[in-house]
N, C-alpha and C. Protein backbone atom coordinates (compact mmCIF):
# COMPACT_ATOMS: atom_id res chain seq x y z
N UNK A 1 192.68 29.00 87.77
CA UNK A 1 192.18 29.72 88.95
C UNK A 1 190.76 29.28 89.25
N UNK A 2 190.24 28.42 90.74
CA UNK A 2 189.04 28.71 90.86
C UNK A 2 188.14 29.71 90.76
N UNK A 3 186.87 29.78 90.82
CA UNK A 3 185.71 30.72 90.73
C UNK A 3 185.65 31.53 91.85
N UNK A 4 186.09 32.59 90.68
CA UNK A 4 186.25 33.48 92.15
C UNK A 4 185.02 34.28 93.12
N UNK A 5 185.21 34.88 94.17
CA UNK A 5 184.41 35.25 94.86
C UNK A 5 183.97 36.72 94.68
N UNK A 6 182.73 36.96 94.53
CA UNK A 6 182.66 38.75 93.84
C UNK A 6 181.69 38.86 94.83
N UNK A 7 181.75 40.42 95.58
CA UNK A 7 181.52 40.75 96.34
C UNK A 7 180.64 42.14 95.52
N UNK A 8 179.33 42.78 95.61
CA UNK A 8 179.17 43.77 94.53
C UNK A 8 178.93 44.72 95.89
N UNK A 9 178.98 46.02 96.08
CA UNK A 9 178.52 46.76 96.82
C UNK A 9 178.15 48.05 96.07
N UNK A 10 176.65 48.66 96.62
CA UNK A 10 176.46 49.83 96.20
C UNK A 10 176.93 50.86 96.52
N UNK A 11 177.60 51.62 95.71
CA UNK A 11 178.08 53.40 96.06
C UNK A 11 179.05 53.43 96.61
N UNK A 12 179.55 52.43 97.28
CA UNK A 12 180.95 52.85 98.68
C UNK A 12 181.45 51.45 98.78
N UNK A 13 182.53 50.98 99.12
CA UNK A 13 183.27 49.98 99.96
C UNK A 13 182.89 50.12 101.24
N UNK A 14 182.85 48.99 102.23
CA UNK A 14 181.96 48.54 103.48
C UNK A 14 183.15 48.98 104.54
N UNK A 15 182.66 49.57 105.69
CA UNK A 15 183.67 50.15 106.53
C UNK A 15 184.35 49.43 107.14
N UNK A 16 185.38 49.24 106.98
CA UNK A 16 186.82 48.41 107.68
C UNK A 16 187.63 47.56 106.71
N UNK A 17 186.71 47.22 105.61
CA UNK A 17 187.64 46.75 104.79
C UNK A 17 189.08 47.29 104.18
N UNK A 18 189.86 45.89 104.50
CA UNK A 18 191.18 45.90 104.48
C UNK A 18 191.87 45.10 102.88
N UNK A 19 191.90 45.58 101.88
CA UNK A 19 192.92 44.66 100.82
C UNK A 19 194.13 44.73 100.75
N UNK A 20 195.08 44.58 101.84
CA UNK A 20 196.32 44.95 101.79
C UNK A 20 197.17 46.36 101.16
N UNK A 21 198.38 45.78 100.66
CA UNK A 21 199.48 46.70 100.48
C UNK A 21 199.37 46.93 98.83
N UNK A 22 199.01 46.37 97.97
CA UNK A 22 198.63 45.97 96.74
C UNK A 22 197.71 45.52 96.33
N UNK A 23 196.76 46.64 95.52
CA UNK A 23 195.50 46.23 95.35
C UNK A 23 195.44 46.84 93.75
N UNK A 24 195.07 45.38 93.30
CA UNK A 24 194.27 45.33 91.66
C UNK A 24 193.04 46.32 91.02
N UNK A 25 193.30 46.72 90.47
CA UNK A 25 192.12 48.08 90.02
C UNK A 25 191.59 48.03 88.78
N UNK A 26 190.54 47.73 88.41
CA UNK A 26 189.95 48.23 86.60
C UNK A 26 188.88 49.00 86.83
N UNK A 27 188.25 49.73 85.81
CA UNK A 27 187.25 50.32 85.60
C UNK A 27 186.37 50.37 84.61
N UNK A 28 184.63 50.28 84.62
CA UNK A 28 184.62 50.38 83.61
C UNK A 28 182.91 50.97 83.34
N UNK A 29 183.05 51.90 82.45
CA UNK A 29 182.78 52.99 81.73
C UNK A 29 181.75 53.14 80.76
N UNK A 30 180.80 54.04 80.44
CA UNK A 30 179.50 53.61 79.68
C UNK A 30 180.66 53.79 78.49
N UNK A 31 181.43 54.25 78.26
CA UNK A 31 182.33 54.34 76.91
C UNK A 31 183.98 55.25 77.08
N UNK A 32 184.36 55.22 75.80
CA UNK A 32 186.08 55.72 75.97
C UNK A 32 186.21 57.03 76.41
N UNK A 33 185.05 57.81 76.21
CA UNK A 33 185.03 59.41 76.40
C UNK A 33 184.44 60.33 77.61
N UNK A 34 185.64 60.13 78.13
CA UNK A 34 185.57 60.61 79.76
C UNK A 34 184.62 61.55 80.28
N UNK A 35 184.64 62.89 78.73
CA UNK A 35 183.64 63.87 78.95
C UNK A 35 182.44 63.51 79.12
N UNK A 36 181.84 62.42 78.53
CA UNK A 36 180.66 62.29 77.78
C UNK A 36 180.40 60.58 78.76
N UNK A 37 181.16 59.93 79.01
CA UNK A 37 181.02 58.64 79.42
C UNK A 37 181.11 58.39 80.45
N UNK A 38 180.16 58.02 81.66
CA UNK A 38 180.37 58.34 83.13
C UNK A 38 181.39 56.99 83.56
N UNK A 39 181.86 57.07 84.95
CA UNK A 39 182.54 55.95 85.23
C UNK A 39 180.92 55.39 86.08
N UNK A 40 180.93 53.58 86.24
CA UNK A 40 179.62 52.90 86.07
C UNK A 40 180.35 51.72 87.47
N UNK A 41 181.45 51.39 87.37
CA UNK A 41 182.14 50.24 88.34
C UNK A 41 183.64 50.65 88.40
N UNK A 42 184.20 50.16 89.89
CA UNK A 42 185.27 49.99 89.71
C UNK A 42 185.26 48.35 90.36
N UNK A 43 186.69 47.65 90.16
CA UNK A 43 186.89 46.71 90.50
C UNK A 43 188.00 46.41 91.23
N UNK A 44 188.25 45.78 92.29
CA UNK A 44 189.11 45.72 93.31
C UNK A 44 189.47 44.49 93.32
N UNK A 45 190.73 43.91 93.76
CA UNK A 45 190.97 42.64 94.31
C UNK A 45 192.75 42.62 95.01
N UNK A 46 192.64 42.15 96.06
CA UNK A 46 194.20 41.93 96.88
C UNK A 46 194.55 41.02 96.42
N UNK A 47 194.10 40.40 95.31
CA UNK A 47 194.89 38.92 94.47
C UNK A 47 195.28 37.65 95.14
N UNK A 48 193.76 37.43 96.03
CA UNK A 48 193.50 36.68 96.87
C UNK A 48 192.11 35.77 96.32
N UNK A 49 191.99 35.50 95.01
CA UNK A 49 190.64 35.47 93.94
C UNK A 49 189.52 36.23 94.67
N UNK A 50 189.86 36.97 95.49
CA UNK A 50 188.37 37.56 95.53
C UNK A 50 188.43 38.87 94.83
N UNK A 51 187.13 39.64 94.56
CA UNK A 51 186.83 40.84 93.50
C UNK A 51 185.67 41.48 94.63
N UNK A 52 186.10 42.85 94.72
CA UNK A 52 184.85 43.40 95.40
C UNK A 52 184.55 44.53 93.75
N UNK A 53 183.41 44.82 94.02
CA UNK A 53 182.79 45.45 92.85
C UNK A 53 182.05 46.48 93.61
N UNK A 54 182.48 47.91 92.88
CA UNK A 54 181.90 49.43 93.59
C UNK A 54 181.26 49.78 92.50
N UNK A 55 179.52 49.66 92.59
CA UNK A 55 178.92 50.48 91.54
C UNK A 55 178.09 51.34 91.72
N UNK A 56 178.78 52.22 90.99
CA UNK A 56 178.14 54.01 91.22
C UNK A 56 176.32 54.30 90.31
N UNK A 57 175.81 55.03 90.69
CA UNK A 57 174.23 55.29 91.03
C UNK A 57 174.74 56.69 89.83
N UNK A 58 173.74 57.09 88.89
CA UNK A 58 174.10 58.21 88.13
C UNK A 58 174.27 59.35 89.19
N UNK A 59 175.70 60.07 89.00
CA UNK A 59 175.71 61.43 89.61
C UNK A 59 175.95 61.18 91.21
N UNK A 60 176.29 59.97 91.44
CA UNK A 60 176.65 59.41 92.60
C UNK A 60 178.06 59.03 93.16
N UNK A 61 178.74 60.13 93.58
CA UNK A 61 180.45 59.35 93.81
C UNK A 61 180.67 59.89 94.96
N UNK A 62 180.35 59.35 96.12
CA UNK A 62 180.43 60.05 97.31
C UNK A 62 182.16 59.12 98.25
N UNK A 63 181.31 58.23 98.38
CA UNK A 63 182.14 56.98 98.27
C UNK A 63 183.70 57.27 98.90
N UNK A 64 182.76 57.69 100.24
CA UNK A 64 184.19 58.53 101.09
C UNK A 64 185.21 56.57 101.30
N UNK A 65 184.59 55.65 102.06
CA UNK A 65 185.91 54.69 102.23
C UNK A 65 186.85 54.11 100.71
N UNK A 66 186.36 54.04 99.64
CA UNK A 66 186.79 54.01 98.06
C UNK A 66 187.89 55.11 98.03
N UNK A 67 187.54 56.31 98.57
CA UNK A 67 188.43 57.13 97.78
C UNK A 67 189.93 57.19 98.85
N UNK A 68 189.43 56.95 100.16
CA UNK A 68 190.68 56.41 100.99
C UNK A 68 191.12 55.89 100.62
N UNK A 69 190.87 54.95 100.15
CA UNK A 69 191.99 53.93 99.73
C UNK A 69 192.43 54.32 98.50
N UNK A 70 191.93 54.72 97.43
CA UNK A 70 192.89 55.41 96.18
C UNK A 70 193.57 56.08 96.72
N UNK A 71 193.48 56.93 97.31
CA UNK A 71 194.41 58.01 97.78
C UNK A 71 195.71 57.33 98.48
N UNK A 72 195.44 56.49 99.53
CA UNK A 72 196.12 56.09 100.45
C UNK A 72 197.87 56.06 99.75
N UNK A 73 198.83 56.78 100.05
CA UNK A 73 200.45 56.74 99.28
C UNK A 73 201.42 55.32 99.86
N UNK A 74 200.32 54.65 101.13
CA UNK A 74 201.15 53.30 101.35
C UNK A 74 200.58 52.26 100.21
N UNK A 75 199.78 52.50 100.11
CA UNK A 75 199.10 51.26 99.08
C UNK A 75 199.48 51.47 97.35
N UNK A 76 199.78 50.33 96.49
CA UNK A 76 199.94 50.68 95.45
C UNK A 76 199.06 49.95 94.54
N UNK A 77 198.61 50.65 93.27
CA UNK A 77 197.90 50.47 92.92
C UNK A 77 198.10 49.68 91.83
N UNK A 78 197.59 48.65 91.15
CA UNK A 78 197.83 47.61 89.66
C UNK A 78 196.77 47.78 89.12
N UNK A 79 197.11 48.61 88.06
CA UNK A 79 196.37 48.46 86.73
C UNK A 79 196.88 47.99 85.37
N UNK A 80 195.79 47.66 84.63
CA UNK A 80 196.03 47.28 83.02
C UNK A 80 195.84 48.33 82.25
N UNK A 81 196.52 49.00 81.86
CA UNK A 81 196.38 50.46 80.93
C UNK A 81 195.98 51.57 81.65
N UNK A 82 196.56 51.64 82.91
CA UNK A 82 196.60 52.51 84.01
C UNK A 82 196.05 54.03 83.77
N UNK A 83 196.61 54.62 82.51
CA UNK A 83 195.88 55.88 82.08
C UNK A 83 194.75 56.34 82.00
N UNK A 84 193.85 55.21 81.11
CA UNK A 84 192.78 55.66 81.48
C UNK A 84 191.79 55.74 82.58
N UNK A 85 192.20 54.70 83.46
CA UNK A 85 191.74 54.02 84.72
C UNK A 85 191.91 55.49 85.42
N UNK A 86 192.75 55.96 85.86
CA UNK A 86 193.26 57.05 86.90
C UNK A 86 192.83 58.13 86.50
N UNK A 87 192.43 58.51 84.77
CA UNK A 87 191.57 59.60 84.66
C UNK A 87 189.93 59.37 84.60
N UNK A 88 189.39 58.40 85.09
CA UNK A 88 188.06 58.19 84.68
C UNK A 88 187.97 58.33 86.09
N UNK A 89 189.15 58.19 87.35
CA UNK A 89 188.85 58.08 88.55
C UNK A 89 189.37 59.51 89.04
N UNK A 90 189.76 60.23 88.71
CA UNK A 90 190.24 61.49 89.12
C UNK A 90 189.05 62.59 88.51
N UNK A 91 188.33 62.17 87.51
CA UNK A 91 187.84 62.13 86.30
C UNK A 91 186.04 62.59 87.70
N UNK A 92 185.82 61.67 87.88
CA UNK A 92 184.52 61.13 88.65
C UNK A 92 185.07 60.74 90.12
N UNK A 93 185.85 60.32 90.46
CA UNK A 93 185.99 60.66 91.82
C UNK A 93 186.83 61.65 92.23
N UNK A 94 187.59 62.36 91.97
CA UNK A 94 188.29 63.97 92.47
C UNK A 94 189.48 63.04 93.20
N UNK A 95 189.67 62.27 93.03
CA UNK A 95 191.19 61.34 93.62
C UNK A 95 192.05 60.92 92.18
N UNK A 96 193.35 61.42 92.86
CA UNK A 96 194.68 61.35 92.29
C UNK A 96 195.24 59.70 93.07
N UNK A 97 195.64 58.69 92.26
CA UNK A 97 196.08 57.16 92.91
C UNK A 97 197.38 57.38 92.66
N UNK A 98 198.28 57.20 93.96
CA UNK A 98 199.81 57.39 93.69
C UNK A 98 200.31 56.03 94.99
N UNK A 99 201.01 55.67 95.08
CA UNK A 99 201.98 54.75 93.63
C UNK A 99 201.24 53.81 93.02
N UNK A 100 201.47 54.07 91.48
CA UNK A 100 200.92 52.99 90.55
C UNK A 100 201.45 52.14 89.85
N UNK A 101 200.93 50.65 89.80
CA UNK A 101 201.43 50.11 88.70
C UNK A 101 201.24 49.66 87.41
N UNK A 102 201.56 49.44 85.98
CA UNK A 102 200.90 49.66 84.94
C UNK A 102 201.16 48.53 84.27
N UNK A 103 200.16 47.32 84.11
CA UNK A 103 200.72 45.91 83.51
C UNK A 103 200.98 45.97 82.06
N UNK A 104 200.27 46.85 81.23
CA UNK A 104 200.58 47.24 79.93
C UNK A 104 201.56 48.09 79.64
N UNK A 105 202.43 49.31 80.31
CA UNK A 105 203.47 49.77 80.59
C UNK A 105 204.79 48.63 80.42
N UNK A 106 204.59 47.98 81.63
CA UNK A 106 205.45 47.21 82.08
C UNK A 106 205.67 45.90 80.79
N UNK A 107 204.53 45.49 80.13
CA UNK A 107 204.81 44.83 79.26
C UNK A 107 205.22 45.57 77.89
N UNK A 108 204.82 46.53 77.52
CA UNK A 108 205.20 47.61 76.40
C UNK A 108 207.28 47.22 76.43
N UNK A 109 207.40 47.62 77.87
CA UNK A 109 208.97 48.06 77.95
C UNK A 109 209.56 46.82 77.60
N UNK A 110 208.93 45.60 78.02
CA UNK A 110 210.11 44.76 78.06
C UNK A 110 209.56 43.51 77.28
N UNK A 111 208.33 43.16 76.75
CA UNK A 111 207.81 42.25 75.39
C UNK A 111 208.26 42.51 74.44
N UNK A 112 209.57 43.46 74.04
CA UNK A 112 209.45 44.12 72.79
C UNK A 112 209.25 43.09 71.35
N UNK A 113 209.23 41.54 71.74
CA UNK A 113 209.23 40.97 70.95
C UNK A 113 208.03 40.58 70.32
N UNK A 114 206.91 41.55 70.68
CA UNK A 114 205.42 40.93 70.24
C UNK A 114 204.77 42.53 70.09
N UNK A 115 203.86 42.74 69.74
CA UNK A 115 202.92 43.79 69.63
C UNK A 115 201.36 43.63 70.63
N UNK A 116 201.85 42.58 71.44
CA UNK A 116 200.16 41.99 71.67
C UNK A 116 200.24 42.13 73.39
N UNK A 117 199.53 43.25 73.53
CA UNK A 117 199.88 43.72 75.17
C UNK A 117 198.53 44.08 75.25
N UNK A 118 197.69 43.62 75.31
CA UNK A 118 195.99 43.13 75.88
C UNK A 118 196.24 42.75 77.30
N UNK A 119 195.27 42.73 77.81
CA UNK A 119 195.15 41.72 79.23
C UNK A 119 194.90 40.30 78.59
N UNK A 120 194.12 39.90 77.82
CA UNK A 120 194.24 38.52 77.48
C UNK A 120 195.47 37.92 77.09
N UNK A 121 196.38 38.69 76.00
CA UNK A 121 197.47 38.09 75.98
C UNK A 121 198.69 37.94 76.44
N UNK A 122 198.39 39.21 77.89
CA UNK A 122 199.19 38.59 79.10
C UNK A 122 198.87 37.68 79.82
N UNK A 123 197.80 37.05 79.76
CA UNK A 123 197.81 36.34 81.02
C UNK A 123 197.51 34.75 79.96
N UNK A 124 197.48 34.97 79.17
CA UNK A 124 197.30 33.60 78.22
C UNK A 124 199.20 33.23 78.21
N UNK A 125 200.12 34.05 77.86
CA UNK A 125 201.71 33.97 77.87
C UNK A 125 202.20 33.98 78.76
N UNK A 126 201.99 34.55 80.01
CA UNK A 126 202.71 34.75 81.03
C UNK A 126 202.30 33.53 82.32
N UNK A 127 200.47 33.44 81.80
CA UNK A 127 200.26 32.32 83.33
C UNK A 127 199.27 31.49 82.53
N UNK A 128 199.40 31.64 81.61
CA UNK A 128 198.88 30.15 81.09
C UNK A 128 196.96 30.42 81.04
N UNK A 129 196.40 31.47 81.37
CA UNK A 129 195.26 31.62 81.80
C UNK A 129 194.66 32.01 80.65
N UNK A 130 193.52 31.79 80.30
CA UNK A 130 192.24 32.13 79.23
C UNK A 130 191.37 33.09 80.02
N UNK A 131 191.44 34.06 79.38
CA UNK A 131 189.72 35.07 79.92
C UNK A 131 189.35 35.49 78.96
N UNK A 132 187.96 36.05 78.96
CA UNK A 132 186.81 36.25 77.92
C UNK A 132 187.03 37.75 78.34
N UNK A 133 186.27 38.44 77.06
CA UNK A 133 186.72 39.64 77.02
C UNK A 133 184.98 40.06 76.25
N UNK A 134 183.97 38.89 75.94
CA UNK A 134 183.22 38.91 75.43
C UNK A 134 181.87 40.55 76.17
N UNK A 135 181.82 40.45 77.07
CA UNK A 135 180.88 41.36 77.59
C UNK A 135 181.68 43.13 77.88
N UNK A 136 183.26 43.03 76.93
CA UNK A 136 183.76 43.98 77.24
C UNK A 136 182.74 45.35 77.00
N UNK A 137 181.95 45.35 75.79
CA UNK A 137 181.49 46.17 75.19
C UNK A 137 180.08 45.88 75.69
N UNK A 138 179.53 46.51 76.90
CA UNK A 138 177.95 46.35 77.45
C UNK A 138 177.45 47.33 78.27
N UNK A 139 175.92 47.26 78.76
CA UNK A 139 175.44 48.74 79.39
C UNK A 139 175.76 48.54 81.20
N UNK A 140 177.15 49.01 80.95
CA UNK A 140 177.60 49.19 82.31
C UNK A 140 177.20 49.75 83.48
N UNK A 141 176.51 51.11 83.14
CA UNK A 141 175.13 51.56 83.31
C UNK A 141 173.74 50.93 84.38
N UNK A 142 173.74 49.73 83.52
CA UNK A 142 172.31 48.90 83.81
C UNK A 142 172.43 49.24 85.44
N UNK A 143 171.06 49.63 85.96
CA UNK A 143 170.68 49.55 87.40
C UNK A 143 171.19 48.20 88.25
N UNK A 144 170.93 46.72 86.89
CA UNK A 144 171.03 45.71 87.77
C UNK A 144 172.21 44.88 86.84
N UNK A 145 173.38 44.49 87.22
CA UNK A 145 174.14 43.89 85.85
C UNK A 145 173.62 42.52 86.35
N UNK A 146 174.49 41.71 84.69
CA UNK A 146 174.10 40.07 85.12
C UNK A 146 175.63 39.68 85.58
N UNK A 147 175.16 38.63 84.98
CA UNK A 147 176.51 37.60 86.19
C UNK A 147 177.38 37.31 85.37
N UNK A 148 177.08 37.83 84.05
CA UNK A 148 178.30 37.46 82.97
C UNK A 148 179.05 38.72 82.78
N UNK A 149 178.67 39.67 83.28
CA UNK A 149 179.16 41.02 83.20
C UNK A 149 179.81 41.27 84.41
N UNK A 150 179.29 41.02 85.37
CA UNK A 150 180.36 40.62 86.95
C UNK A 150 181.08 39.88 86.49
N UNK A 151 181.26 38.66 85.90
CA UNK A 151 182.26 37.67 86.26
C UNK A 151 183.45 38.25 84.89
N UNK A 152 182.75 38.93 84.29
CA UNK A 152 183.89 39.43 83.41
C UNK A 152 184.50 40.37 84.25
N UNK A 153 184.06 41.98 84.56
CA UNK A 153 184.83 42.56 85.69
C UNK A 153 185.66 42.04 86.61
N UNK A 154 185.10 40.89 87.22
CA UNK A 154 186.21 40.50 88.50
C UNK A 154 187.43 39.93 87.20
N UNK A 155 187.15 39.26 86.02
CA UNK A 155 188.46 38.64 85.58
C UNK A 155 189.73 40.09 85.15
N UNK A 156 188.81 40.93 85.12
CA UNK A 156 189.79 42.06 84.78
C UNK A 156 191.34 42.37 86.08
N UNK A 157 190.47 41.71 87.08
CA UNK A 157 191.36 41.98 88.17
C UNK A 157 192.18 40.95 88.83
N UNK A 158 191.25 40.48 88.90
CA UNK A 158 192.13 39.02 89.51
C UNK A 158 193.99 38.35 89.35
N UNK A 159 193.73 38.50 87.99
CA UNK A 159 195.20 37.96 87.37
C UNK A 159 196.20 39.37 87.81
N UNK A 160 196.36 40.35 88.39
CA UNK A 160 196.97 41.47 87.41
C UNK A 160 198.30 41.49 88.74
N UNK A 161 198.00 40.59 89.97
CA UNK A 161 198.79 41.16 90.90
C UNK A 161 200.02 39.61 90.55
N UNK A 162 199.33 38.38 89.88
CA UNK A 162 200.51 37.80 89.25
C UNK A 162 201.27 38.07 88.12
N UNK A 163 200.14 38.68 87.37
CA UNK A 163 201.18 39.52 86.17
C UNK A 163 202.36 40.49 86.49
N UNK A 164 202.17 41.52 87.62
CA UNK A 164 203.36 42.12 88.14
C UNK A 164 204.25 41.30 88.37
N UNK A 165 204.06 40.53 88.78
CA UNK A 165 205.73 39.71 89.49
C UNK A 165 206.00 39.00 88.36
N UNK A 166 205.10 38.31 87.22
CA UNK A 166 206.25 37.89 86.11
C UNK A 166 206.86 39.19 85.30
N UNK A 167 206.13 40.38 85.40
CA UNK A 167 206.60 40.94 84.43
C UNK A 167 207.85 42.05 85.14
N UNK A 168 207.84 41.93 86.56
CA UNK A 168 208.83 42.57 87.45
C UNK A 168 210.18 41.69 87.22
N UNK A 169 209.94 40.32 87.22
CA UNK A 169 211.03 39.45 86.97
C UNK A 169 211.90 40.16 85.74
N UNK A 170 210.94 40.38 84.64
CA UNK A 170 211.15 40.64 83.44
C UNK A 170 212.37 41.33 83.08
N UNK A 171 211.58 42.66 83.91
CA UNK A 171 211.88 44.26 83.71
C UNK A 171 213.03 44.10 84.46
N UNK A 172 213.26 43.80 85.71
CA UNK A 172 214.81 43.25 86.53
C UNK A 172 216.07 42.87 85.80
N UNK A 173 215.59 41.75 85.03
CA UNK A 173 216.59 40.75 84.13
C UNK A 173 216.90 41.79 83.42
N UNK A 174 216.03 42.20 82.75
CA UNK A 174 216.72 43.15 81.15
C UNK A 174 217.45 44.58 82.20
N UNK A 175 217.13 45.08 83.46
CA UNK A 175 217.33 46.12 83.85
C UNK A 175 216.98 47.36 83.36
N UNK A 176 215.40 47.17 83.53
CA UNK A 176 214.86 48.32 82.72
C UNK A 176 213.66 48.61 84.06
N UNK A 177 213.40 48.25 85.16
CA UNK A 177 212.64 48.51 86.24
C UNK A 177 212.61 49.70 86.43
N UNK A 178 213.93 50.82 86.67
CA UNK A 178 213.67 51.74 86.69
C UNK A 178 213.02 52.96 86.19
N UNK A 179 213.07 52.40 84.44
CA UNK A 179 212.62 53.15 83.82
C UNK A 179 211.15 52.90 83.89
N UNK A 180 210.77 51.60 84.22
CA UNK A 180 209.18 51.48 84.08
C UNK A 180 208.96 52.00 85.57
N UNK A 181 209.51 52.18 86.70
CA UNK A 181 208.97 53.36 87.77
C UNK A 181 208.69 54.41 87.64
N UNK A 182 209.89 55.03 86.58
CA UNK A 182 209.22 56.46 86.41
C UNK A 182 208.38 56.88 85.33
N UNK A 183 207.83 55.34 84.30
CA UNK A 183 206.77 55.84 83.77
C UNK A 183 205.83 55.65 84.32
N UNK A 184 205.90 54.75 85.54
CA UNK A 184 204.33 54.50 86.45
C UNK A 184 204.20 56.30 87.21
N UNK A 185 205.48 56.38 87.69
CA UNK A 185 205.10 57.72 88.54
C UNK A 185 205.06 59.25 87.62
N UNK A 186 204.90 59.00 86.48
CA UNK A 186 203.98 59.81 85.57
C UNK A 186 202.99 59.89 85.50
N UNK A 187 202.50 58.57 85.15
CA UNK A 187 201.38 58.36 85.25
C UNK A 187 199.60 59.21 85.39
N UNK A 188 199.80 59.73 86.80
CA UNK A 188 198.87 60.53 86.95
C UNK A 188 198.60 61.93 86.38
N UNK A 189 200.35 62.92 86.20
CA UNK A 189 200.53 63.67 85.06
C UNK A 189 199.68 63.28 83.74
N UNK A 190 200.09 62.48 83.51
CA UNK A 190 199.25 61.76 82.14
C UNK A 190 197.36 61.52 82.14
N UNK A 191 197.54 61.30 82.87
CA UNK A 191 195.91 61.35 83.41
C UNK A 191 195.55 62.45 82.98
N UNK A 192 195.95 63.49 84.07
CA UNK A 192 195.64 64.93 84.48
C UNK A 192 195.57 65.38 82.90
N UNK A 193 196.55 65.09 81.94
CA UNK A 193 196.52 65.80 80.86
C UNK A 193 195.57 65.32 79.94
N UNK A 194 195.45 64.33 80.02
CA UNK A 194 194.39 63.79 79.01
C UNK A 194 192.87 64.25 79.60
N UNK A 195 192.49 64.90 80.80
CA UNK A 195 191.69 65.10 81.28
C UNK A 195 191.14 66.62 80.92
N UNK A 196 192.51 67.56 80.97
CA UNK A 196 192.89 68.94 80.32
C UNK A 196 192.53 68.93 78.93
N UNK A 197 192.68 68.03 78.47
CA UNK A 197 192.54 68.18 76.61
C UNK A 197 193.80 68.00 75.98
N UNK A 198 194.77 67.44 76.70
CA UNK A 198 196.15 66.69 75.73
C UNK A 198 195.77 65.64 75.49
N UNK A 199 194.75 64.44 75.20
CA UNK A 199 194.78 63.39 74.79
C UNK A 199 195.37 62.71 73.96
N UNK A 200 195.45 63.57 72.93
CA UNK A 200 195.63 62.96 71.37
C UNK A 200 197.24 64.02 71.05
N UNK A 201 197.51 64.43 72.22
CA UNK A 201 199.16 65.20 71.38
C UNK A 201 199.64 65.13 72.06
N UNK A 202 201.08 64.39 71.69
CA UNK A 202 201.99 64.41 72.28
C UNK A 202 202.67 65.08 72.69
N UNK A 203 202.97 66.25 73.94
CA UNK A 203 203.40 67.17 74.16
C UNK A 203 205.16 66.85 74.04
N UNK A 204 205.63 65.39 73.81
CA UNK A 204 206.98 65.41 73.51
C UNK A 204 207.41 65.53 72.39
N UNK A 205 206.72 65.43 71.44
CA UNK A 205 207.16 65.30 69.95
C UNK A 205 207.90 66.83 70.05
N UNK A 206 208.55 67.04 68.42
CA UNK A 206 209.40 67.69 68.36
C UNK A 206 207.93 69.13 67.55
């Protein structure tokens, strides 16, 4: 993939912008703990190599055109470990994202032959692609990021709208699509609960 194009904007997405019908989503977070860890960026891309980048100001989520578009029920959403993404954003922005899609879901159901469902080692197996994961752990925070911390964010996104279609192929062949729909359209349930204080229990166990 060429170098892609990152677009950073403060507080809000720019009025009129359009990323289609399917739009790529990550987030990312001074840390894992929603209570305690503010959301710092989100990351966008129509899987067109470009990345727009929304970064929030402490105590700042106003970000009325952003949350249109989460909300929006024509548009669907691609994420990599979708759970936490949708509660850090329901979490800090008061928006519920419906329809979603979940590249780690989707590979869970139907890789069963590996344990290794990262974003790196989908997109290293599935499209041949290398990404760094090196600046995963940094002050997301910072007033001003660098360019190694952008260019890591945009890689979070970029790949994820070709990963759906190999891993839709996937889920088709084996005939298990359906079932990975209705764990995407859980999804936000799942959010919601981990947001409540079910994180860590499984309300299905016996």
């Amino acid at each position: 993939m060429a170098k892609p194009e990152i677009h950073l904007h403060k507080g809000d997405l720019p009025d009129g912008l359009s990323l289609g019908k399917a739009i790529a989503i990550d987030s990312e977070t001074m840390g894992l703990d929603l209570a305690r860890d503010r959301l710092c960026l989100l990351q966008l891309s129509a899987g067109d190599g470009v990345c727009h980048l929304v970064q929030f100001a402490l105590g700042n989520y106003d970000a009325p055109n952003l949350k249109a578009l989460l909300s929006d029920p024509t548009i669907t959403k691609i994420f990599h470990f979708a759970r936490f993404d949708l509660a850090a954003i329901r979490r800090y922005l008061g928006v519920d994202c419906s329809p979603v899609y979940c590249t780690k879901i989707a590979s869970k159901l139907i890789r069963t032959y590996t344990d290794r469902h990262g974003l790196k080692d989908l997109c290293r197996e599935l499209l041949g692609a290398e990404i760094s994961k090196q600046q995963q752990s940094s002050d997301w925070g910072a007033a001003e990021l660098s360019k190694d911390q952008l260019a890591y964010a945009a890689s979070d996104v970029l790949y994820l709208h070709d990963l759906r279609a190999k891993l839709d192929a996937m889920l088709v062949r084996e005939g298990r699509d359906g079932l990975a729909k209705a764990c995407f359209d859980f999804l936000p349930a799942r959010a919601a609960l981990d947001i409540a204080g079910w994180h860590d229990i499984d309300i299905f166990a016996h």
